[in-house]
Protein backbone atom coordinates (compact mmCIF):
# COMPACT_ATOMS: atom_id res chain seq x y z
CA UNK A 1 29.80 -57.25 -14.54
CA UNK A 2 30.74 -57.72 -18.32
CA UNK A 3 34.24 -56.28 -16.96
CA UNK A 4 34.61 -58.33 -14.56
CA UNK A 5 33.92 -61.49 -16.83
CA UNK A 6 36.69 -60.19 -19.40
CA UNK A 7 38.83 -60.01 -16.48
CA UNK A 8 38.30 -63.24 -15.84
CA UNK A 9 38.89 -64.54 -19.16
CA UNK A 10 41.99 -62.31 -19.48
CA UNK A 11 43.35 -64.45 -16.52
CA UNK A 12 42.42 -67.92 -18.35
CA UNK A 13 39.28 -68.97 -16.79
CA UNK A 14 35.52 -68.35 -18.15
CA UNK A 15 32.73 -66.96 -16.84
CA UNK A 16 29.30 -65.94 -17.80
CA UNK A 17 26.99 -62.97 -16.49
CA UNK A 18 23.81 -64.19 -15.87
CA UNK A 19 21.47 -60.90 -14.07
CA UNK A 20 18.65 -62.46 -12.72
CA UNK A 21 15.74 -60.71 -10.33
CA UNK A 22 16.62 -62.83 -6.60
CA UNK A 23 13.19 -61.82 -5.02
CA UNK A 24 11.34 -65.09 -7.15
CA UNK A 25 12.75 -68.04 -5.73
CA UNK A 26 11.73 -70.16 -8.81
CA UNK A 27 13.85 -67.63 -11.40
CA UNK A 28 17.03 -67.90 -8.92
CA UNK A 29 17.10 -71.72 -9.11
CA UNK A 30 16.05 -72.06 -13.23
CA UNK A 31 18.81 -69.62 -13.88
CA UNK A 32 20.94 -71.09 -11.20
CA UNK A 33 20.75 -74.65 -13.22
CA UNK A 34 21.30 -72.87 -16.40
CA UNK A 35 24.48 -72.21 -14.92
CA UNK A 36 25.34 -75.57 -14.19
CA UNK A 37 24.35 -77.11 -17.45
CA UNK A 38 27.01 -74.67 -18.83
CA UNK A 39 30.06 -75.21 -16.06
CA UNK A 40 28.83 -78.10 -13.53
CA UNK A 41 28.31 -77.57 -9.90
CA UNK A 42 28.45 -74.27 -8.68
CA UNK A 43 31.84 -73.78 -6.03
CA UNK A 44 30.75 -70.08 -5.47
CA UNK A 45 27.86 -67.82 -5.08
CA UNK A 46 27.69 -64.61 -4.64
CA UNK A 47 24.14 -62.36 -4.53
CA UNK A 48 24.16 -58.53 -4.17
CA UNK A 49 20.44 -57.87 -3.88
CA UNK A 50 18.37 -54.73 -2.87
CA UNK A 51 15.42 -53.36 -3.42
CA UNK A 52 13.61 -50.52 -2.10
CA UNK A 53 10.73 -48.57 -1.54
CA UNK A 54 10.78 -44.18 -1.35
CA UNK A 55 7.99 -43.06 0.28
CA UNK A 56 6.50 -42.20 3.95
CA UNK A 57 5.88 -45.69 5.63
CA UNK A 58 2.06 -45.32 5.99
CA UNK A 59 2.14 -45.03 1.80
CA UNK A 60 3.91 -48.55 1.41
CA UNK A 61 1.52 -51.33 0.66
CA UNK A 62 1.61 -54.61 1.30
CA UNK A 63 2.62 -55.99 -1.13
CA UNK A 64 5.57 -53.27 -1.89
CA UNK A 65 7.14 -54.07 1.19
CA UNK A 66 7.37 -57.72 0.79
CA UNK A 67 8.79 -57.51 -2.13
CA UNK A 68 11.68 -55.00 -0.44
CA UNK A 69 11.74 -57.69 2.17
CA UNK A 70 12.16 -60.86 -0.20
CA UNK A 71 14.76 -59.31 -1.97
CA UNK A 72 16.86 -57.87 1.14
CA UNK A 73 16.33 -61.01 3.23
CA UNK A 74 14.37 -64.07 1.78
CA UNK A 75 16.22 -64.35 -1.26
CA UNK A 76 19.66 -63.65 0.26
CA UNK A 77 19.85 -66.86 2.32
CA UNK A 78 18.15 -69.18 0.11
């Protein structure tokens, strides 16, 4: 991501890199209006999330696979 943001730079715009855990709602939108304290409204978004669980399926609790869940789905479309 840094890369990217030099790349950006290079080409005469700014950007920031702001890594933020999507699968708690509340995070997503404090970081999201950290963002636009810094640039204004935000044109584009873009979220890459996954998370995961490795083990048989009768070994996954609860609350392990909502989390997988929130961050694959929940958080995606917010």
């Amino acid at each position: 991501m840094e890369e990217t943001r030099r790349e950006v730079e290079t080409l005469g715009s700014r950007a920031i890199v702001h890594m933020t855990d999507v699968a708690g709602a509340e995070v997503v939108e404090r970081d999201a209006e950290a963002v636009e304290r810094e640039f204004g409204p935000i044109d584009i978004w873009v979220n890459n999330a996954m998370a995961t669980v490795f083990a048989p399926f009768d070994q996954v609790t609860p609350e392990e696979f909502k989390r997988a869940t929130e961050a694959i789905y929940l958080d995606y479309v917010q």
